[in-house]
N, C-alpha and C. Protein backbone atom coordinates (compact mmCIF):
# COMPACT_ATOMS: atom_id res chain seq x y z
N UNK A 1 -0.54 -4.10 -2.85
CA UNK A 1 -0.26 -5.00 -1.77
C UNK A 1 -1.47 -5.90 -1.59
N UNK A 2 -1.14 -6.96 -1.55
CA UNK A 2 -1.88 -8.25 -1.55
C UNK A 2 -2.36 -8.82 0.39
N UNK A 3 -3.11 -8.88 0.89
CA UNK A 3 -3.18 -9.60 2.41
C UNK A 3 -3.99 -10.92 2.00
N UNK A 4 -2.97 -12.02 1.35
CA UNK A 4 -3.63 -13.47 1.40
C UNK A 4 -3.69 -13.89 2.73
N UNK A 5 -4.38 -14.82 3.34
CA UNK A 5 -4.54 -15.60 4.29
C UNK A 5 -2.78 -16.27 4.68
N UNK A 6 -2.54 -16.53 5.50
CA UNK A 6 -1.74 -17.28 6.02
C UNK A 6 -1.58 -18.84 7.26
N UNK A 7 -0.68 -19.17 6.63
CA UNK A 7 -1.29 -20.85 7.95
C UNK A 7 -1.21 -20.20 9.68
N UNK A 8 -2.00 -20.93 9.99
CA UNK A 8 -1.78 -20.61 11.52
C UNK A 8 -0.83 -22.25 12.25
N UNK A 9 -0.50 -21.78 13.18
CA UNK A 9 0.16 -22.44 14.57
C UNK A 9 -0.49 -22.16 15.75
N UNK A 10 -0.93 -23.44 16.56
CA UNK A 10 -1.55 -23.25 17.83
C UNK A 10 -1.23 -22.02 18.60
N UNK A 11 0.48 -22.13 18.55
CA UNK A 11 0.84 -20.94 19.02
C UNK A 11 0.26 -19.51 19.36
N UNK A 12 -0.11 -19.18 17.67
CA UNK A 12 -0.80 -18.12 17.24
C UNK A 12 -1.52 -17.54 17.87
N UNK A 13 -2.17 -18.70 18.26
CA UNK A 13 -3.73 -18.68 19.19
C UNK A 13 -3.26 -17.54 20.65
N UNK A 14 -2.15 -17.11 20.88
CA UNK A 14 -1.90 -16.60 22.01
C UNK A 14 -1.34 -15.26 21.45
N UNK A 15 -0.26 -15.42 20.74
CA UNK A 15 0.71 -14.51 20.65
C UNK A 15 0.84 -14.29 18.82
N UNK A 16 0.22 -13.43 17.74
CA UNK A 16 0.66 -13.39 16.68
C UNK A 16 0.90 -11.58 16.29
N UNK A 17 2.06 -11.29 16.84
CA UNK A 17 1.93 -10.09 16.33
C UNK A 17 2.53 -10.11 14.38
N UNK A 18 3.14 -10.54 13.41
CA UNK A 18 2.64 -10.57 11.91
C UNK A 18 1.34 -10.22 12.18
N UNK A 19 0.32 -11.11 12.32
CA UNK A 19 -0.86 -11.62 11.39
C UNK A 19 -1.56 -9.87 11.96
N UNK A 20 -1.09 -9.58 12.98
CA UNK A 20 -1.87 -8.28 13.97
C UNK A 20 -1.33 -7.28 12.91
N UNK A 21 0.25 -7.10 12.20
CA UNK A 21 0.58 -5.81 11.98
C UNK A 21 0.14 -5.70 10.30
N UNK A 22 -0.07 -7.31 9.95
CA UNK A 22 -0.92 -7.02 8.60
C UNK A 22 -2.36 -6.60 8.20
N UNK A 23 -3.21 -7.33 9.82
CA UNK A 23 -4.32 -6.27 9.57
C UNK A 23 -4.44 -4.89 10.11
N UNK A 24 -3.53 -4.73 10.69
CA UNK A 24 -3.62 -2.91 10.27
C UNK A 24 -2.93 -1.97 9.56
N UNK A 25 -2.29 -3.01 9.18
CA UNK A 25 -1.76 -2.46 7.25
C UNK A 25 -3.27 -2.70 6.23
N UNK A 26 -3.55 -3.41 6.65
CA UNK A 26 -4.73 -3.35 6.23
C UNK A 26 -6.31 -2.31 6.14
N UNK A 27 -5.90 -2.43 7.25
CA UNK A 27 -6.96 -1.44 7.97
C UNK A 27 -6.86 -0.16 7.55
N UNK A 28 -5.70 0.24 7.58
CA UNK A 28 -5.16 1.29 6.72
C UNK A 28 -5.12 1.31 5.51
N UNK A 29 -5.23 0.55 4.51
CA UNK A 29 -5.74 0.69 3.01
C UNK A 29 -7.00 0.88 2.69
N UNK A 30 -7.71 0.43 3.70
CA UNK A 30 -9.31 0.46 3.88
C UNK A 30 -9.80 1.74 4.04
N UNK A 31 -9.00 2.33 5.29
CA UNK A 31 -9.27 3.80 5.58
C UNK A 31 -8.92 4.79 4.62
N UNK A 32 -7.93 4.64 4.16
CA UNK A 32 -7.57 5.55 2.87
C UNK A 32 -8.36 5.48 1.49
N UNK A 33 -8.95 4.08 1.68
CA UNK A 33 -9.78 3.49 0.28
C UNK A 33 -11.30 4.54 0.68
N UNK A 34 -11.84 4.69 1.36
CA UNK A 34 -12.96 5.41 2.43
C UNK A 34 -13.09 6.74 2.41
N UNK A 35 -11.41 7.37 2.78
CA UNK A 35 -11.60 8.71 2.28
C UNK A 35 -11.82 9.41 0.96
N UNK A 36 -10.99 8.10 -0.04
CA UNK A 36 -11.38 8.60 -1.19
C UNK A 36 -12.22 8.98 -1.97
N UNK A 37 -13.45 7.45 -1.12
CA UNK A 37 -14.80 7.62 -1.44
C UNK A 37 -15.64 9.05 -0.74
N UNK A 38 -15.45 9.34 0.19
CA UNK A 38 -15.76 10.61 0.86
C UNK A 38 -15.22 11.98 0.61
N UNK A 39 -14.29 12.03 -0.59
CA UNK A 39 -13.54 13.20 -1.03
C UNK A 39 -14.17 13.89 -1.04
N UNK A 40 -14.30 15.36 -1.29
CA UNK A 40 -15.04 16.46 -1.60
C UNK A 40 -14.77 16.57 -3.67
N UNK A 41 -15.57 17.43 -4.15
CA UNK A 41 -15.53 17.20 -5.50
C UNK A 41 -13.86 18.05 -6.07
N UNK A 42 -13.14 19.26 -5.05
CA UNK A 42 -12.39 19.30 -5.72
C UNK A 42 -11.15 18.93 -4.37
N UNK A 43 -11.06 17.96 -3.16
CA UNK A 43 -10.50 17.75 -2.26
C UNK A 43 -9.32 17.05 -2.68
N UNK A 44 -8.26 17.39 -2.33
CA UNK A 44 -6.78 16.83 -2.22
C UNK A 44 -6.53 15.79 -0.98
N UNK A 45 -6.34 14.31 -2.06
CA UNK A 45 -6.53 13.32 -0.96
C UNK A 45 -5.10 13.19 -0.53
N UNK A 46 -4.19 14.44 -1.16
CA UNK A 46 -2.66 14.42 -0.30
C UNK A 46 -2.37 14.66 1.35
N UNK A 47 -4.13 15.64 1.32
CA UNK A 47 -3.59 16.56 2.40
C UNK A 47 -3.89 15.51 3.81
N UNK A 48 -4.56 14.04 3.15
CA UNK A 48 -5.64 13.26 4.45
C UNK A 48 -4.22 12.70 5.19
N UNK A 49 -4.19 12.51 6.41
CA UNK A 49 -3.26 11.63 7.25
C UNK A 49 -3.13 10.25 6.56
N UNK A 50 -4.00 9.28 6.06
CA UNK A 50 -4.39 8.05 6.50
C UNK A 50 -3.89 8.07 4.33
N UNK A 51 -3.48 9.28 3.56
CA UNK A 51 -2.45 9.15 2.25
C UNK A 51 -1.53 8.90 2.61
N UNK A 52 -0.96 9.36 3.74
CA UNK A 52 0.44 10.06 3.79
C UNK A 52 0.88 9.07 4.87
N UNK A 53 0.29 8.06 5.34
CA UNK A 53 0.69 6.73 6.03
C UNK A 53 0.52 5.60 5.09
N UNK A 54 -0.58 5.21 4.11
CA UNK A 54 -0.11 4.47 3.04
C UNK A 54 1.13 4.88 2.45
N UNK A 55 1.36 5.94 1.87
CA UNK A 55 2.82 6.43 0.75
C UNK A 55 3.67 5.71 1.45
N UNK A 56 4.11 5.82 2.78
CA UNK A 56 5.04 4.97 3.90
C UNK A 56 4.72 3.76 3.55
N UNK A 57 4.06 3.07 3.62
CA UNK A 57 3.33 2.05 3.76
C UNK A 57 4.03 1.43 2.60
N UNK A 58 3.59 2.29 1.71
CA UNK A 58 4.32 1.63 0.04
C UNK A 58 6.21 1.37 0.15
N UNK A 59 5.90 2.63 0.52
CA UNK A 59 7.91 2.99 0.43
C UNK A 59 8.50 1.80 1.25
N UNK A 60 7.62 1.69 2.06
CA UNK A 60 8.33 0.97 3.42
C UNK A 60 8.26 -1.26 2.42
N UNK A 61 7.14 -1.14 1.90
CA UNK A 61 7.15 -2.65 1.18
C UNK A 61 7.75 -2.73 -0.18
N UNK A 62 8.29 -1.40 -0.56
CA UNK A 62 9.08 -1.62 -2.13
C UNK A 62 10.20 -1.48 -1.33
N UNK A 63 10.89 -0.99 -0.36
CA UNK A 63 12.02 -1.42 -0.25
C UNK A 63 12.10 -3.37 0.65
N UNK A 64 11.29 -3.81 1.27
CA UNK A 64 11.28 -5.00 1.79
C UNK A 64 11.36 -5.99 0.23
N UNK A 65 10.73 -5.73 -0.86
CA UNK A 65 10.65 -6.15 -1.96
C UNK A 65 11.95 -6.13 -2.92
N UNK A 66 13.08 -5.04 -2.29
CA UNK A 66 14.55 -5.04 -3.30
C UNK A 66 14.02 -4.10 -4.19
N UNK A 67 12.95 -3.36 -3.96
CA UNK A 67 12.41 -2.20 -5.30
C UNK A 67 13.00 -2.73 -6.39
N UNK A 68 11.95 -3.02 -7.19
CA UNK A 68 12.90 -3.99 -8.58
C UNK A 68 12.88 -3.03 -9.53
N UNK A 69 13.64 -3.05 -10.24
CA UNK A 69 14.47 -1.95 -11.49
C UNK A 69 13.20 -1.87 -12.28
N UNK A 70 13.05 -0.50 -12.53
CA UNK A 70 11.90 -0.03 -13.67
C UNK A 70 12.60 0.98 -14.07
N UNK A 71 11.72 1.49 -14.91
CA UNK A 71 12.44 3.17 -15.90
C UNK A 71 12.58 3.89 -14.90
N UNK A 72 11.80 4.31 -13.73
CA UNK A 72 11.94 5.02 -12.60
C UNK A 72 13.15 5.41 -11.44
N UNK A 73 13.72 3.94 -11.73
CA UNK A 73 14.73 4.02 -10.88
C UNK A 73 16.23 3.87 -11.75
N UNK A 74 16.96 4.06 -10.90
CA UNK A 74 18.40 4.02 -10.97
C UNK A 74 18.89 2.82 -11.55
N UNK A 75 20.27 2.52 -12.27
CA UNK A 75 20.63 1.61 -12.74
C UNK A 75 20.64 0.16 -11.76
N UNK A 76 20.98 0.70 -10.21
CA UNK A 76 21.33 -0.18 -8.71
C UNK A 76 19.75 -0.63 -8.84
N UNK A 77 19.14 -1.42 -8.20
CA UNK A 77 17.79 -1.50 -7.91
C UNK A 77 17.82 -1.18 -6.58
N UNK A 78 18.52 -1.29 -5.56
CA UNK A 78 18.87 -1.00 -4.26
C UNK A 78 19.04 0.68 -4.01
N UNK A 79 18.80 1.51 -5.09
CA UNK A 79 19.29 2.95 -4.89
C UNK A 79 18.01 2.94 -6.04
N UNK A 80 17.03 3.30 -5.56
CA UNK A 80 15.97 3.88 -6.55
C UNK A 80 15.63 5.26 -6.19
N UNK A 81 15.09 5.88 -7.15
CA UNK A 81 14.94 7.37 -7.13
C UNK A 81 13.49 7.73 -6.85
N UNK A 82 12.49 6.81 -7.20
CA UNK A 82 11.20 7.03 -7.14
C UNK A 82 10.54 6.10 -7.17
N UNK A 83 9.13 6.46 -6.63
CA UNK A 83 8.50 4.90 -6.39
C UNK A 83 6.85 5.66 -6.55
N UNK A 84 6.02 4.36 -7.00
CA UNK A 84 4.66 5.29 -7.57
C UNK A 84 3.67 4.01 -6.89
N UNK A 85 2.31 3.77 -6.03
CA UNK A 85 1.74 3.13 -5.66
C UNK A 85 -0.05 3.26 -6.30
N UNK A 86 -0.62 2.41 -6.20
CA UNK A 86 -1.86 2.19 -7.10
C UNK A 86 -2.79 1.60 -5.45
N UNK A 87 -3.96 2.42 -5.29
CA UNK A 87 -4.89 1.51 -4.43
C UNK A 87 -5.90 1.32 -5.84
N UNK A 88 -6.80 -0.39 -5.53
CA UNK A 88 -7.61 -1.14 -6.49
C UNK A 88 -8.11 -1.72 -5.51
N UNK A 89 -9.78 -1.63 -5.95
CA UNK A 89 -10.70 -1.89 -5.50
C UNK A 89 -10.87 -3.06 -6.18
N UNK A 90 -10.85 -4.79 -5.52
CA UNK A 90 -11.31 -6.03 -6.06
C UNK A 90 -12.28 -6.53 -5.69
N UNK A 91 -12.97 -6.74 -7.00
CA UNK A 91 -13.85 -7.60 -7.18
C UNK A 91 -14.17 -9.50 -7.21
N UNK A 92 -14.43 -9.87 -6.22
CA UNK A 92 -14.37 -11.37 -6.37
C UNK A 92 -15.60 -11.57 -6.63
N UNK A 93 -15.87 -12.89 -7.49
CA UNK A 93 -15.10 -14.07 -7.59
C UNK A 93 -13.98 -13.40 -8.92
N UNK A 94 -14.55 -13.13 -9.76
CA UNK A 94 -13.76 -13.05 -11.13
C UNK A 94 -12.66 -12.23 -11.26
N UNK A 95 -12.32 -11.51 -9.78
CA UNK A 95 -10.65 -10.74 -9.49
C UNK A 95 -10.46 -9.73 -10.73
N UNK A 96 -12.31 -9.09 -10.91
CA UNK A 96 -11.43 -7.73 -11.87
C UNK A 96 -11.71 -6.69 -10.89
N UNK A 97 -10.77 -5.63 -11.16
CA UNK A 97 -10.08 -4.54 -10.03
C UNK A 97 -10.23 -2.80 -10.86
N UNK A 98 -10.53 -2.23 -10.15
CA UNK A 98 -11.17 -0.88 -10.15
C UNK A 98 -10.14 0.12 -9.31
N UNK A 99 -9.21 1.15 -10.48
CA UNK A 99 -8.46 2.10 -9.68
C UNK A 99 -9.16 2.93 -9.11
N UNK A 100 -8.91 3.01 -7.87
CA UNK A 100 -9.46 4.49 -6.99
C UNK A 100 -7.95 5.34 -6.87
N UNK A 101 -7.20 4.70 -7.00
CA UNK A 101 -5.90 6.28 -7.15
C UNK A 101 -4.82 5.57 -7.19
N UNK A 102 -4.18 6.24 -8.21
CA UNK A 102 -2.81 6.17 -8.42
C UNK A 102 -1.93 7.66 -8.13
N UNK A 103 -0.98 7.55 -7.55
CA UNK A 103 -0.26 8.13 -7.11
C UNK A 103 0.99 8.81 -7.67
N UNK A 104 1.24 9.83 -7.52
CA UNK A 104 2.09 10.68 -8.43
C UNK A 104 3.58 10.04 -8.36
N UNK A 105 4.41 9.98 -9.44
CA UNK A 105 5.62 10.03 -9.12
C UNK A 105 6.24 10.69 -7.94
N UNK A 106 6.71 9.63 -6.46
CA UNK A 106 6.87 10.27 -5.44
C UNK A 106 8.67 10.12 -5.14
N UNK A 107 9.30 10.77 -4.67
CA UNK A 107 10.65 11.20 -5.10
C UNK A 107 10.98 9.72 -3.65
N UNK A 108 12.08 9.06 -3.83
CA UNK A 108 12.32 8.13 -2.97
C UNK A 108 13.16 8.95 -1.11
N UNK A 109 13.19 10.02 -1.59
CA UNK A 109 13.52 10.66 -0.08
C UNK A 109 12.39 11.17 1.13
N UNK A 110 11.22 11.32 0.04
CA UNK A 110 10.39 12.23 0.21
C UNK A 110 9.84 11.12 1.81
């Protein structure tokens, strides 16, 4: 998940709940990016709260996205069976990116 900038409206200036619920979708990739760095050497970053609200996080933007057909899913793209998410650590200017975790094949009910 990408948080580019977006245009503003004077409006904004009063009332923007988007721009509010993307930075703490945000905020929350950050925090989960944090614990990872703070893991213990043999710690399960399943068991942290702030995994297990990204995984949502994911589930919740591959379905806003039409979950697009991969080997993973079902013939429907609308009926997928599983869904797998990647946090990456970027580097600017030159936008090369560093996995801190990829995520297990997670069952689409789960």
């Amino acid at each position: 998940m990408h948080f580019p900038r977006k245009t503003r409206h004077p409006l904004q200036w009063l009332h923007n709940p988007d721009v509010n619920l993307t930075l703490s979708h945000q905020n929350l990739v950050e925090h989960l990016s944090s614990d990872i760095q703070d893991l213990p050497e043999n710690g399960d970053i399943r068991t942290y709260a702030s995994y297990r609200l990204v995984t949502r996080l994911a589930k919740q933007a591959a379905m806003a996205h039409g979950a697009e057909s991969s080997p993973l899913s079902s013939d429907d793209p609308a009926d997928p069976r599983s869904f797998q998410f990647e946090v990456r650590l970027l580097f600017l200017p030159n936008q090369q990116a560093s996995l801190l975790l990829q995520s297990p094949v997670l069952p689409w009910t789960a």
